[in-house]
Protein backbone atom coordinates (compact mmCIF):
# COMPACT_ATOMS: atom_id res chain seq x y z
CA UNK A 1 -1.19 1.63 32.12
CA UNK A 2 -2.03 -2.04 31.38
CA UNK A 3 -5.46 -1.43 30.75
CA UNK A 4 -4.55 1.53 27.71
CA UNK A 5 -1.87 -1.55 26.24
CA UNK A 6 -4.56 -3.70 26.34
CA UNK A 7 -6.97 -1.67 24.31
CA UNK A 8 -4.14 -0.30 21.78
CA UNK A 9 -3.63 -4.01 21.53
CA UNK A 10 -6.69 -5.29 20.82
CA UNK A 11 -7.55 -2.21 18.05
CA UNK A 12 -4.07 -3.06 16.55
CA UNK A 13 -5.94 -6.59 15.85
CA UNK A 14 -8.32 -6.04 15.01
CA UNK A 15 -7.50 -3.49 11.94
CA UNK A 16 -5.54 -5.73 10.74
CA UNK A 17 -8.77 -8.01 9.66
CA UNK A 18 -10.13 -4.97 8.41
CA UNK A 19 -7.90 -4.17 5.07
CA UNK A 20 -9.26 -7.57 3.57
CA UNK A 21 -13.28 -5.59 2.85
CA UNK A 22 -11.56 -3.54 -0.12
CA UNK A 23 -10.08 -5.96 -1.59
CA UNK A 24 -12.79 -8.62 -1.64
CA UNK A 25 -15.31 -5.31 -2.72
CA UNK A 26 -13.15 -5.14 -5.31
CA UNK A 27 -12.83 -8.27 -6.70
CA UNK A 28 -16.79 -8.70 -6.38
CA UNK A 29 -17.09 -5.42 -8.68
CA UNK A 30 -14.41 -7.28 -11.10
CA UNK A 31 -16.17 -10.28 -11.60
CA UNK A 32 -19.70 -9.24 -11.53
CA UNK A 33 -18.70 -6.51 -14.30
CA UNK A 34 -16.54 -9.06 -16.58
CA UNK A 35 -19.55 -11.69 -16.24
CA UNK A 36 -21.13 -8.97 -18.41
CA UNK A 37 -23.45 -7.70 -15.71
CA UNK A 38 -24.57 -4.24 -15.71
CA UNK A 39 -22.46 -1.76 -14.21
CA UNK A 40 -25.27 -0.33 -11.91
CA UNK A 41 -24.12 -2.60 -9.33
CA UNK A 42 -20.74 -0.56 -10.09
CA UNK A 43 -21.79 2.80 -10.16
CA UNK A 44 -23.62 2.05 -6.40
CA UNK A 45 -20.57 0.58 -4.90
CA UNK A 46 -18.36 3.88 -6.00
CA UNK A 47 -21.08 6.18 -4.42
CA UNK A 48 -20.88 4.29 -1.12
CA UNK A 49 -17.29 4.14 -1.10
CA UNK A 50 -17.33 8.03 -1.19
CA UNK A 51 -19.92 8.78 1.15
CA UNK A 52 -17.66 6.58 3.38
CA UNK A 53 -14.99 8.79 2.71
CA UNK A 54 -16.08 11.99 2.93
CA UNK A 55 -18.75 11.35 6.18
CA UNK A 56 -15.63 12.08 8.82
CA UNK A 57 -14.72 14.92 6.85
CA UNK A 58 -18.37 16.16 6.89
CA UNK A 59 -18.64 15.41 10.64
CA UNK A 60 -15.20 17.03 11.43
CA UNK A 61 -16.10 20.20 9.83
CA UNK A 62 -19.12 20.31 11.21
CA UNK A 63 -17.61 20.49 14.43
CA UNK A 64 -15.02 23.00 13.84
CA UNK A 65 -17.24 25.27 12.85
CA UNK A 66 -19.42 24.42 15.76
CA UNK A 67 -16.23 25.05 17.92
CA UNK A 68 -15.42 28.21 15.50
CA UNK A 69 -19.02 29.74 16.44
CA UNK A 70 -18.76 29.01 20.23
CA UNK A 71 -15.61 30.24 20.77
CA UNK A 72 -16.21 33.35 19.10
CA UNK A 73 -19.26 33.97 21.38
CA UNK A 74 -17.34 33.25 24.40
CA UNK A 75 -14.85 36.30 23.94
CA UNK A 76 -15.10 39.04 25.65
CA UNK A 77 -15.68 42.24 23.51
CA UNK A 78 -12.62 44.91 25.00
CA UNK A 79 -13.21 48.58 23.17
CA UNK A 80 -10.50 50.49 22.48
CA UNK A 81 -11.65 53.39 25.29
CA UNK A 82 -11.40 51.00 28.01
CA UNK A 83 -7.72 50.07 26.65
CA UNK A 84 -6.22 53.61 26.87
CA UNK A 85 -7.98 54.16 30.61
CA UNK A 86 -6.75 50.88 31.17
């Protein structure tokens, strides 16, 4: 039981520390576009920010449908004659 407070603990730390990357992302993005530099740097910092978003979502479909698949193999196929001799 210690050991699981220990780790929740320790993760609760340490996400704390990690809400400052978005803001300091975003005030890099500010300053680099109102210093009148082009917005390239922009437009690649708003494609990684969504493929950071939507990877889990990927990865979490990809396994439901994995699960999906297997389970549907693993059934056992009943026809309806060997219900009514049951």
């Amino acid at each position: 039981m210690k050991k699981y407070l220990l780790t929740g603990l320790i993760l609760l730390i340490f996400q704390v520390s990690s809400f400052a990357q978005c803001a300091m992302c975003r005030s890099t993005l500010v300053s680099n576009v109102s210093n009148g530099d082009s917005t390239n740097f922009a437009a690649g910092l708003n494609t990684g920010i969504l493929y950071l978003f939507f990877t889990p979502y990927i990865l979490l479909g990809i396994i439901g449908y994995l699960w999906y698949r297997n389970s549907k193999l693993n059934v056992p196929k009943v026809s309806i004659r060997s219900r009514i001799e049951g």
